[in-house]
N, C-alpha and C. Protein backbone atom coordinates (compact mmCIF):
# COMPACT_ATOMS: atom_id res chain seq x y z
N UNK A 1 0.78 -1.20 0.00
CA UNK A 1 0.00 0.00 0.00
C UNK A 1 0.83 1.27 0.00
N UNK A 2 1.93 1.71 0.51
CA UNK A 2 3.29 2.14 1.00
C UNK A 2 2.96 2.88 -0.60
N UNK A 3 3.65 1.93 -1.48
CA UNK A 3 3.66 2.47 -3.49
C UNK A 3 2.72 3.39 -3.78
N UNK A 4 1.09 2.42 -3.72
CA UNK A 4 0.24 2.70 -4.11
C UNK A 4 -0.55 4.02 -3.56
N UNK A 5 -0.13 4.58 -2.34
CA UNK A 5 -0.37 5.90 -2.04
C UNK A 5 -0.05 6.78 -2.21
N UNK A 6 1.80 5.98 -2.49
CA UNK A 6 2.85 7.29 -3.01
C UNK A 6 2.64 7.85 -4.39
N UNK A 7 1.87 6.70 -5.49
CA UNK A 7 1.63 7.13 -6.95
C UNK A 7 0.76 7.58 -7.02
N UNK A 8 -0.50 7.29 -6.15
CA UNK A 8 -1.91 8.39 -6.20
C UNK A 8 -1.65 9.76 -5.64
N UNK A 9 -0.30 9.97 -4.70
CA UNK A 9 -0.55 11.06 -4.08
C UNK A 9 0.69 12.05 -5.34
N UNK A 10 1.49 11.66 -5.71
CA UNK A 10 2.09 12.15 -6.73
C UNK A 10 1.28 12.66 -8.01
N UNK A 11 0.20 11.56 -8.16
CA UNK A 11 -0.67 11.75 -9.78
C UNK A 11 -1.41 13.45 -9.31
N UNK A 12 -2.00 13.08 -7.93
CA UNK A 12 -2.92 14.07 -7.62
C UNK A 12 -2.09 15.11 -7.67
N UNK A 13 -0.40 15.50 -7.19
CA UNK A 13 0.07 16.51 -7.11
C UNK A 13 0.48 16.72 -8.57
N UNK A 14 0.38 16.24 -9.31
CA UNK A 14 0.26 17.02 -11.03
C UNK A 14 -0.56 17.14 -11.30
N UNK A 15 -1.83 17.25 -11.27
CA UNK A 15 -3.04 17.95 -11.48
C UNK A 15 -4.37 17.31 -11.80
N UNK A 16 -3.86 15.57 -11.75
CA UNK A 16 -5.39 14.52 -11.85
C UNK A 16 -5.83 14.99 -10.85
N UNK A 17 -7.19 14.66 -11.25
CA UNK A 17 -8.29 14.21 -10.60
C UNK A 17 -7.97 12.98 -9.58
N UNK A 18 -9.00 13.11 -8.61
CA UNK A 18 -8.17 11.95 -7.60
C UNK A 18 -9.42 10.68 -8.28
N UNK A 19 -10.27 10.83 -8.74
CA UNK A 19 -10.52 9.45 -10.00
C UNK A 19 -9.25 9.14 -10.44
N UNK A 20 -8.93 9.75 -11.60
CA UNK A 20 -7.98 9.68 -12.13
C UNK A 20 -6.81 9.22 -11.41
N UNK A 21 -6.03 9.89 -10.67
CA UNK A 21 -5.13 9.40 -9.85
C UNK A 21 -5.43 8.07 -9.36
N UNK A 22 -6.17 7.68 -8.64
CA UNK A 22 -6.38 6.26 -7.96
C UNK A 22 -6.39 5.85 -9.06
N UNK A 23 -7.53 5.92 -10.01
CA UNK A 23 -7.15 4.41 -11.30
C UNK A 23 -5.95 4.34 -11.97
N UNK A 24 -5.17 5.48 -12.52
CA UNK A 24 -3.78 5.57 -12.75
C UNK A 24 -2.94 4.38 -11.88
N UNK A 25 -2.85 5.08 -10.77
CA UNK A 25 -2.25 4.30 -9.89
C UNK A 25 -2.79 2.68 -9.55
N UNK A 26 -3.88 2.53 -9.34
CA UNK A 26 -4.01 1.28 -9.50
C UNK A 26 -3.70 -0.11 -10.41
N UNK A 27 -3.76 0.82 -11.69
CA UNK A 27 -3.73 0.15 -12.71
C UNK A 27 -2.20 -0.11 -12.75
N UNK A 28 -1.26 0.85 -12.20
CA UNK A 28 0.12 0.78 -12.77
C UNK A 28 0.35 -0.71 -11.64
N UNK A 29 0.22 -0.41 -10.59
CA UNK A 29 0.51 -0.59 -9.06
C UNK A 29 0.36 -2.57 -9.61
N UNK A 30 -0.93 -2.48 -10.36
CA UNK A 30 -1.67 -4.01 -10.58
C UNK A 30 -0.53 -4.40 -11.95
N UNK A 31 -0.08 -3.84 -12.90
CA UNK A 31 0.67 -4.15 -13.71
C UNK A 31 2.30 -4.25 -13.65
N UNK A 32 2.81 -3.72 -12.27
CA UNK A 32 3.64 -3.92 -11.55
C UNK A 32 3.88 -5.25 -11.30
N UNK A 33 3.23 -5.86 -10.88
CA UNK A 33 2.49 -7.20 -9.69
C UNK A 33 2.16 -8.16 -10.68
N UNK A 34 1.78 -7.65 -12.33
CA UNK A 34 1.59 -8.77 -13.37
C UNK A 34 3.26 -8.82 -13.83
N UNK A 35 3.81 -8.22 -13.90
CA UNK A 35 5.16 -8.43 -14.65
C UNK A 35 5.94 -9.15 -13.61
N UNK A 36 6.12 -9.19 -12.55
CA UNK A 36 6.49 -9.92 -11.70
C UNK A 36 6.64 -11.56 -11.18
N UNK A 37 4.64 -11.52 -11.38
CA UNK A 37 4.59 -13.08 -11.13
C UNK A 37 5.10 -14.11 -11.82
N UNK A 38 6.03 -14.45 -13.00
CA UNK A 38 6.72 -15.28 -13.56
C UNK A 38 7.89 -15.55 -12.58
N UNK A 39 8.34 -14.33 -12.18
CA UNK A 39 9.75 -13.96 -11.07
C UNK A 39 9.84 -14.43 -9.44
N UNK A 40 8.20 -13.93 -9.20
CA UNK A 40 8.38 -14.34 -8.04
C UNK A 40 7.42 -15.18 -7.17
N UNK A 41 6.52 -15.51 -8.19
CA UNK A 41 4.68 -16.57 -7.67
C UNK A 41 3.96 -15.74 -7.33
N UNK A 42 3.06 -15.84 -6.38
CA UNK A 42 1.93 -15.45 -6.01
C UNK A 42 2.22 -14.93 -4.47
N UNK A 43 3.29 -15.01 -4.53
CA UNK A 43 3.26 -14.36 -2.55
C UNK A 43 3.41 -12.93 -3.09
N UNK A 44 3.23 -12.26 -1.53
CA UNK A 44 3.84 -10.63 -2.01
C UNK A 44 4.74 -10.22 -2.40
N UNK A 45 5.08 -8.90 -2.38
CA UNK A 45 6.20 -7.94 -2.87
C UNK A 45 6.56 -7.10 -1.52
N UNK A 46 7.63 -6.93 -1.97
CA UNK A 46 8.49 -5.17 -0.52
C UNK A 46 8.00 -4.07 -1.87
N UNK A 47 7.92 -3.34 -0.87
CA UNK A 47 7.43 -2.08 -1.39
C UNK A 47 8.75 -1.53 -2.53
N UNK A 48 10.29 -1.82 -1.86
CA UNK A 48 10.99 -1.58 -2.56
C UNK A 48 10.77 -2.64 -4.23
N UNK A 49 10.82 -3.39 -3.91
CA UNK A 49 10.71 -3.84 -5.29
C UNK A 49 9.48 -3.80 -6.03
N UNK A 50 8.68 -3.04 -5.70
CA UNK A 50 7.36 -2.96 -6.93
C UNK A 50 8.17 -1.50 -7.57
N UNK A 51 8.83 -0.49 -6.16
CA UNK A 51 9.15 0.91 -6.78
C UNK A 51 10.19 0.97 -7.66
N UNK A 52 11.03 -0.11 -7.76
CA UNK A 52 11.89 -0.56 -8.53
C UNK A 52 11.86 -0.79 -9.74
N UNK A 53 10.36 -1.81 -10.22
CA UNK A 53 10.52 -2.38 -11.24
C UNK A 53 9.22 -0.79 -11.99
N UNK A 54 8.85 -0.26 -11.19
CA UNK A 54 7.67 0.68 -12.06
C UNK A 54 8.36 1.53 -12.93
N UNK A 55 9.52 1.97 -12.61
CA UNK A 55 9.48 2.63 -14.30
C UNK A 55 9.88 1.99 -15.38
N UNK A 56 10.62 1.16 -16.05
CA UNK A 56 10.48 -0.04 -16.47
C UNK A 56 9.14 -0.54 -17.18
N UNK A 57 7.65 -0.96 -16.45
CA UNK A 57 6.76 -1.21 -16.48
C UNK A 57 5.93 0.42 -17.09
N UNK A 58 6.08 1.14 -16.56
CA UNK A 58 5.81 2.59 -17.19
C UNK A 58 6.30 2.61 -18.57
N UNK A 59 7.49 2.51 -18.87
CA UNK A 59 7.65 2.75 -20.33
C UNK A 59 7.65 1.70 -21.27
N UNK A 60 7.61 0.03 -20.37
CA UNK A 60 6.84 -1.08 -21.82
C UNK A 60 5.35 -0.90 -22.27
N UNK A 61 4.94 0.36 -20.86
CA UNK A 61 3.39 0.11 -21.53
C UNK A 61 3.20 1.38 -22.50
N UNK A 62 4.58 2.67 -21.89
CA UNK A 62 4.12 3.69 -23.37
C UNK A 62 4.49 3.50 -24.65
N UNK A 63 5.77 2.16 -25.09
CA UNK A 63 6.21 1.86 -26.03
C UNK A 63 4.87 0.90 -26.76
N UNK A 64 4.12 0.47 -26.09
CA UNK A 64 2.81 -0.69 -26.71
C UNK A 64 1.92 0.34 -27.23
């Protein structure tokens, strides 16, 4: 949750909407967590490593 507040509260401080912001963030937060599970199963993540792999995951999805 740690991530996922830090990217909604970032989205909101550039000028989304906090709709916007939360689904932004959710969506990234959840596609984080899909690129992963080959790597690491189905248990959780450290906060450090979701913040790790998101930009990465940010720019395979603006290159698609």
């Amino acid at each position: 949750g740690d991530v996922l507040a830090g990217m909604i509260g970032a989205y909101l401080g550039q000028g989304l909407s906090p709709f916007d912001a939360a689904s932004l963030g959710v969506y990234l937060h959840a596609a984080v967590g899909e690129s992963m599970r080959t790597e690491y199963g189905e248990g959780g993540l450290l906060a450090g490593e979701i913040a790790t792999r998101l930009p990465g995951v940010v720019r395979e999805l603006g290159d698609g």
